[in-house]
PDB file of N, CA and C in Angstrom:
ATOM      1  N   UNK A   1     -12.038 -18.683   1.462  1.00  0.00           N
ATOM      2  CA  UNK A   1     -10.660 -18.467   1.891  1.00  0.00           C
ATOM      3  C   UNK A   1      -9.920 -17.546   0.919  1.00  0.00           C
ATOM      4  N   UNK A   2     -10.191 -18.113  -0.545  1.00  0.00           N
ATOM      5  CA  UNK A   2      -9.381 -16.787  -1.420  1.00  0.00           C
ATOM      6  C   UNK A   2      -9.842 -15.578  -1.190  1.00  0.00           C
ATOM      7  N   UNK A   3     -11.286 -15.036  -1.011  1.00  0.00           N
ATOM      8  CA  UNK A   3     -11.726 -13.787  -1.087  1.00  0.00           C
ATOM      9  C   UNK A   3     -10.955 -12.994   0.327  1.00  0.00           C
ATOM     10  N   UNK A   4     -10.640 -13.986   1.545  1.00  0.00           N
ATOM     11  CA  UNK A   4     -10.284 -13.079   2.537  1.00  0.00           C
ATOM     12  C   UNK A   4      -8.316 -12.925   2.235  1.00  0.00           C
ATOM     13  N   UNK A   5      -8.143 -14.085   1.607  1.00  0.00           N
ATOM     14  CA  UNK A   5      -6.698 -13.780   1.313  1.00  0.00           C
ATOM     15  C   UNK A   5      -6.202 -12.561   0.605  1.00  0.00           C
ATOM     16  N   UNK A   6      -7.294 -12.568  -0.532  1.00  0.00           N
ATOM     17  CA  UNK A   6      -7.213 -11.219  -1.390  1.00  0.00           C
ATOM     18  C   UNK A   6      -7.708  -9.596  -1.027  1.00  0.00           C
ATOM     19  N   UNK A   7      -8.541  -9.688   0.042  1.00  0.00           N
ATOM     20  CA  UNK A   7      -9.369  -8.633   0.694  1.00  0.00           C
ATOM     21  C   UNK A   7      -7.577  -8.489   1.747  1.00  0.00           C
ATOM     22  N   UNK A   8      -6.992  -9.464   2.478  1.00  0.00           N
ATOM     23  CA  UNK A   8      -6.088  -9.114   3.636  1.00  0.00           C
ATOM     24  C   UNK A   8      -4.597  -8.395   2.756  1.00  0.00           C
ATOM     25  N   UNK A   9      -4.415  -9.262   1.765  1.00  0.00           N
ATOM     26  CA  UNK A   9      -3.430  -8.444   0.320  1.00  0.00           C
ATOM     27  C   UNK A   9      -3.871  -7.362   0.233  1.00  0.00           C
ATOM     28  N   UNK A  10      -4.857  -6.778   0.062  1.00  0.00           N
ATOM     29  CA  UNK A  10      -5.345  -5.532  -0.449  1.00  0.00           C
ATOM     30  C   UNK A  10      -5.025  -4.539   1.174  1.00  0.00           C
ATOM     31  N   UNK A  11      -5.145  -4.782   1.747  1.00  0.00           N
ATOM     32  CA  UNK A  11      -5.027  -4.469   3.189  1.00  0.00           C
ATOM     33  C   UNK A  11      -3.824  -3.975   3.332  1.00  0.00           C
ATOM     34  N   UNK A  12      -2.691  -4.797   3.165  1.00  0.00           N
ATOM     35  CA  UNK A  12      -0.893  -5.209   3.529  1.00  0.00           C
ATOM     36  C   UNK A  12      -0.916  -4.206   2.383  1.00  0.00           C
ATOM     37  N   UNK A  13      -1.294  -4.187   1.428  1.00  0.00           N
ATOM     38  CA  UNK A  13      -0.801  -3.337   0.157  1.00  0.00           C
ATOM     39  C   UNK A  13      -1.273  -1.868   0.481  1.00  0.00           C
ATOM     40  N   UNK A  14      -2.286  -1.557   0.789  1.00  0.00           N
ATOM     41  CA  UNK A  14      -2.736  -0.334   0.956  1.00  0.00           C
ATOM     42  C   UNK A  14      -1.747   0.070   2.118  1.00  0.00           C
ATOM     43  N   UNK A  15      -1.539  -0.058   3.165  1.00  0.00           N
ATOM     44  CA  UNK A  15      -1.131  -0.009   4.347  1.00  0.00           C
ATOM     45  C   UNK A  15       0.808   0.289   3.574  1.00  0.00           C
ATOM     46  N   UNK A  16       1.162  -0.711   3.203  1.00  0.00           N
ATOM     47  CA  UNK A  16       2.488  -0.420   2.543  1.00  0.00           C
ATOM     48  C   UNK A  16       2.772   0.615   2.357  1.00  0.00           C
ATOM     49  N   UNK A  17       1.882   1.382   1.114  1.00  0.00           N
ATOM     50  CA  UNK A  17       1.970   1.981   0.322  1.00  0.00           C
ATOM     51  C   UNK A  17       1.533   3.568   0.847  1.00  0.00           C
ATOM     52  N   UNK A  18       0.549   3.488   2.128  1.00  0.00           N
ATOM     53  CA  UNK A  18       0.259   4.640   3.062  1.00  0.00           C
ATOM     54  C   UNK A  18       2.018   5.107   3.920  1.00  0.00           C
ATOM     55  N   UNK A  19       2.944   3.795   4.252  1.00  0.00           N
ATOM     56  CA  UNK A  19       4.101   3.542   5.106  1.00  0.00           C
ATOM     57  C   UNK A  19       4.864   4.573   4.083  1.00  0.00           C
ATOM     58  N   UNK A  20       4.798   4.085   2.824  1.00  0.00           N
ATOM     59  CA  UNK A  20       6.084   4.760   1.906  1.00  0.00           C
ATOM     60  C   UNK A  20       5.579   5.771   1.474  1.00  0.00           C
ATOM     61  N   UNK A  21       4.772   6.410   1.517  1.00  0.00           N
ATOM     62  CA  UNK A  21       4.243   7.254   1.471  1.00  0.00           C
ATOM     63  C   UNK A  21       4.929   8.798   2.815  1.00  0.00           C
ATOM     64  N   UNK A  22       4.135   7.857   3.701  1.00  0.00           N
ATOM     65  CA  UNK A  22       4.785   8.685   5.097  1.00  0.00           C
ATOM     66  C   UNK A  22       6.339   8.677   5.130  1.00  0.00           C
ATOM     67  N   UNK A  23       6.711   8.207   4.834  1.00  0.00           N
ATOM     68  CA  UNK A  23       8.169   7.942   4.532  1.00  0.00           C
ATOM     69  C   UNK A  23       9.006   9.106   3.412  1.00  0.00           C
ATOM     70  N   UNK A  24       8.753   8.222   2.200  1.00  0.00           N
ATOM     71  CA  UNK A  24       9.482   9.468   0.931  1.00  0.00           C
ATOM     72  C   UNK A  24       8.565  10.087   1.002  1.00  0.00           C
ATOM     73  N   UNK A  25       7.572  10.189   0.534  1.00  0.00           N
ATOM     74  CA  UNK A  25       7.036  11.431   0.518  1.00  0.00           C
ATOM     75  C   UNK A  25       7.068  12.579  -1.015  1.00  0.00           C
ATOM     76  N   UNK A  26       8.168  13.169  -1.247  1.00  0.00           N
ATOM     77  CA  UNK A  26       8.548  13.566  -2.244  1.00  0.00           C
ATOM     78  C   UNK A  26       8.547  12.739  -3.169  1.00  0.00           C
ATOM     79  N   UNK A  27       9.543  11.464  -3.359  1.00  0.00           N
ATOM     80  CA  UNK A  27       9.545  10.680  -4.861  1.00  0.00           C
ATOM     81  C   UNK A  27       8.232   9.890  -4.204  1.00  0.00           C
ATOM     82  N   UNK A  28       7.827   9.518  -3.739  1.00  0.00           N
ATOM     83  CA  UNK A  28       6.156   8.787  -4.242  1.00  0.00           C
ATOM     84  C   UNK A  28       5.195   9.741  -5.077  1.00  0.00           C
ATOM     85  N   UNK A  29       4.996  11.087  -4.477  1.00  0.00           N
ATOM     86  CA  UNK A  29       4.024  11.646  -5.460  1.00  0.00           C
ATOM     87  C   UNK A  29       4.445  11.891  -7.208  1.00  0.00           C
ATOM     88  N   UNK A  30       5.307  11.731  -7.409  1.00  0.00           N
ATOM     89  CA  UNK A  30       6.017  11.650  -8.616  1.00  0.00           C
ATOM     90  C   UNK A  30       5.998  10.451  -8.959  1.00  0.00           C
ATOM     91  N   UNK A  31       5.947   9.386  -8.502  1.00  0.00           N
ATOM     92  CA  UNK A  31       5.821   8.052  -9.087  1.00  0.00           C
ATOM     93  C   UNK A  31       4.248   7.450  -9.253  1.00  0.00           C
ATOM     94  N   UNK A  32       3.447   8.343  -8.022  1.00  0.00           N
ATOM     95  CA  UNK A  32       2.053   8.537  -9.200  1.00  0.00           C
ATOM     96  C   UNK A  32       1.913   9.109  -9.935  1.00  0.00           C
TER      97      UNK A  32
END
């Protein structure tokens, strides 16, 4: 159960982070 909780986190997080990405755009690549 933890491994899929942490595999579905990793998921929600990637996915987030693709959203704000598509989103700002400009200040995300600067905040990598």
């Amino acid at each position: 159960m933890r491994a899929i909780s942490s595999a579905a986190g990793g998921m929600l997080r990637a996915r987030l982070r693709a959203a704000a990405r598509l989103r700002g755009g400009h200040g995300d690549t600067m905040a990598e």
